[in-house]
Protein backbone atom coordinates (compact mmCIF):
# COMPACT_ATOMS: atom_id res chain seq x y z
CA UNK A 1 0.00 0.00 0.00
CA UNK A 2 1.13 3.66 -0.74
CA UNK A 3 1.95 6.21 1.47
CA UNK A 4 -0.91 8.50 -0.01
CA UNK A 5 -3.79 5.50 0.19
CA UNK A 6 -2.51 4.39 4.07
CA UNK A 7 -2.51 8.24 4.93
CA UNK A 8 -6.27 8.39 2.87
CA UNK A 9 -7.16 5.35 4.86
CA UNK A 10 -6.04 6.50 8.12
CA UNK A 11 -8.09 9.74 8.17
CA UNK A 12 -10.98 7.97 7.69
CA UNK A 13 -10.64 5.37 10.61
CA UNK A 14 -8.72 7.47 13.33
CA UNK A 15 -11.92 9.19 14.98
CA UNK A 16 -13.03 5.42 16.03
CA UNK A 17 -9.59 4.07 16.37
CA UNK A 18 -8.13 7.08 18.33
CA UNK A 19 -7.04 6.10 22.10
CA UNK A 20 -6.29 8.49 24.45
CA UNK A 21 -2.81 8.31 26.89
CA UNK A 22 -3.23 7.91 30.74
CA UNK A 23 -0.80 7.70 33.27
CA UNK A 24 -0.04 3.92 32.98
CA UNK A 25 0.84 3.68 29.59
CA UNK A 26 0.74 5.67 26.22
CA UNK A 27 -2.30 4.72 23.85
CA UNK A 28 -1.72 2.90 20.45
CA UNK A 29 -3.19 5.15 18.10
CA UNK A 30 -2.21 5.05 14.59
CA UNK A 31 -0.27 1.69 14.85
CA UNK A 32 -3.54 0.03 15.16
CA UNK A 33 -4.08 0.58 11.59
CA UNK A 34 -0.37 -0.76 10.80
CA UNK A 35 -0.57 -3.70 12.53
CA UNK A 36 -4.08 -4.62 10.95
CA UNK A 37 -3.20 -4.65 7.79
CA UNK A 38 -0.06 -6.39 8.57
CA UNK A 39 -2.21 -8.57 9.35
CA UNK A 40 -4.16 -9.06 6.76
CA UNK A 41 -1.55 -8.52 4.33
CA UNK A 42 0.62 -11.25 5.62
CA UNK A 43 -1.90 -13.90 7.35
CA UNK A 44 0.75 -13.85 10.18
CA UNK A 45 -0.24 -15.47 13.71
CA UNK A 46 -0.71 -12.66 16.56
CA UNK A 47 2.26 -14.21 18.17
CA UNK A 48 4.66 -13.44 15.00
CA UNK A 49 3.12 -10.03 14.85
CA UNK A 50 4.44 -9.45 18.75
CA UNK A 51 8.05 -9.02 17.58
CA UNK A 52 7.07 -7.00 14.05
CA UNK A 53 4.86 -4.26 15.99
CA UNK A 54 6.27 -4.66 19.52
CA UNK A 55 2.64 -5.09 20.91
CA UNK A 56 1.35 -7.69 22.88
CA UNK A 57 -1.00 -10.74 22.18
CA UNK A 58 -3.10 -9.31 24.50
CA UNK A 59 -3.26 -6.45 22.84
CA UNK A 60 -3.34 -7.54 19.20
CA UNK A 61 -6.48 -9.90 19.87
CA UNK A 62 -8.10 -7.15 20.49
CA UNK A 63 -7.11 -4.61 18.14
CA UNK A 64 -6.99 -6.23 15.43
CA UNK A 65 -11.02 -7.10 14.77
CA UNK A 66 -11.76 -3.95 16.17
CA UNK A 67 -9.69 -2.40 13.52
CA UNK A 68 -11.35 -4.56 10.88
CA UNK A 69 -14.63 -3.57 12.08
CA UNK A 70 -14.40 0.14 11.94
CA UNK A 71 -12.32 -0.41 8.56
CA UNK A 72 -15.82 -2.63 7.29
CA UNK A 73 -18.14 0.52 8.67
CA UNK A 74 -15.84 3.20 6.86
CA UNK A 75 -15.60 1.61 3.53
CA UNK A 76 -18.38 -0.58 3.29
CA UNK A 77 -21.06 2.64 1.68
CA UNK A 78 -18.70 3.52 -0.81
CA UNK A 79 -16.19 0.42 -1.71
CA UNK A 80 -18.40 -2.44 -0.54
CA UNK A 81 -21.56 -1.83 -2.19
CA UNK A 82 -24.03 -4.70 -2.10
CA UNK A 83 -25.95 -5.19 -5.63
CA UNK A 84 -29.36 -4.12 -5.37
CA UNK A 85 -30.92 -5.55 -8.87
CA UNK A 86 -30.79 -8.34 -10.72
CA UNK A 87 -29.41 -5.98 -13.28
CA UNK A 88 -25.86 -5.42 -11.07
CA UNK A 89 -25.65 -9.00 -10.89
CA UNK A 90 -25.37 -10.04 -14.09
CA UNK A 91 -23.11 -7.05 -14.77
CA UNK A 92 -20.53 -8.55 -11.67
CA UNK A 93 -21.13 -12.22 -13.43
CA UNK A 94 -20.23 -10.56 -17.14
CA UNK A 95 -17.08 -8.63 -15.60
């Protein structure tokens, strides 16, 4: 992924992936987003993703579908459009 289309992407999930700091530890903001699509890019086990993003298991199972989620809600109106008519269909089966 390009710099420009991670940055695009980023904008649009930060508001709901956006942690804030408190006095026991600082909040994992925009790595959420890295690690995710890590992630999905690689198909890599939560454990090998421990040493590449220096977060914990703990931590990944629960960022990770989190991040996937709000990446689904963000995208899905204008890059995951359902097909409405039989019409759209048989346009997806001719492409």
């Amino acid at each position: 992924m390009d710099t420009e289309t991670y940055n695009h992407l980023l904008k649009y999930v930060t508001p709901y992936i956006e942690r804030q700091n408190t006095c026991m530890r600082k909040a994992i903001s925009a790595q959420r987003l890295s690690a995710t699509l890590r992630f999905l890019a690689t198909g890599r086990s939560y454990k090998d993703l421990e040493f590449t993003t220096i977060m914990s298991k703990q931590s990944l199972c629960e960022i990770i579908p989190e991040t996937c989620d709000v990446i689904y809600r963000v995208l899905k109106k204008d890059f995951l459009k359902f097909p409405k008519s039989e019409q759209e269909w048989l346009q997806i089966a001719a492409d």
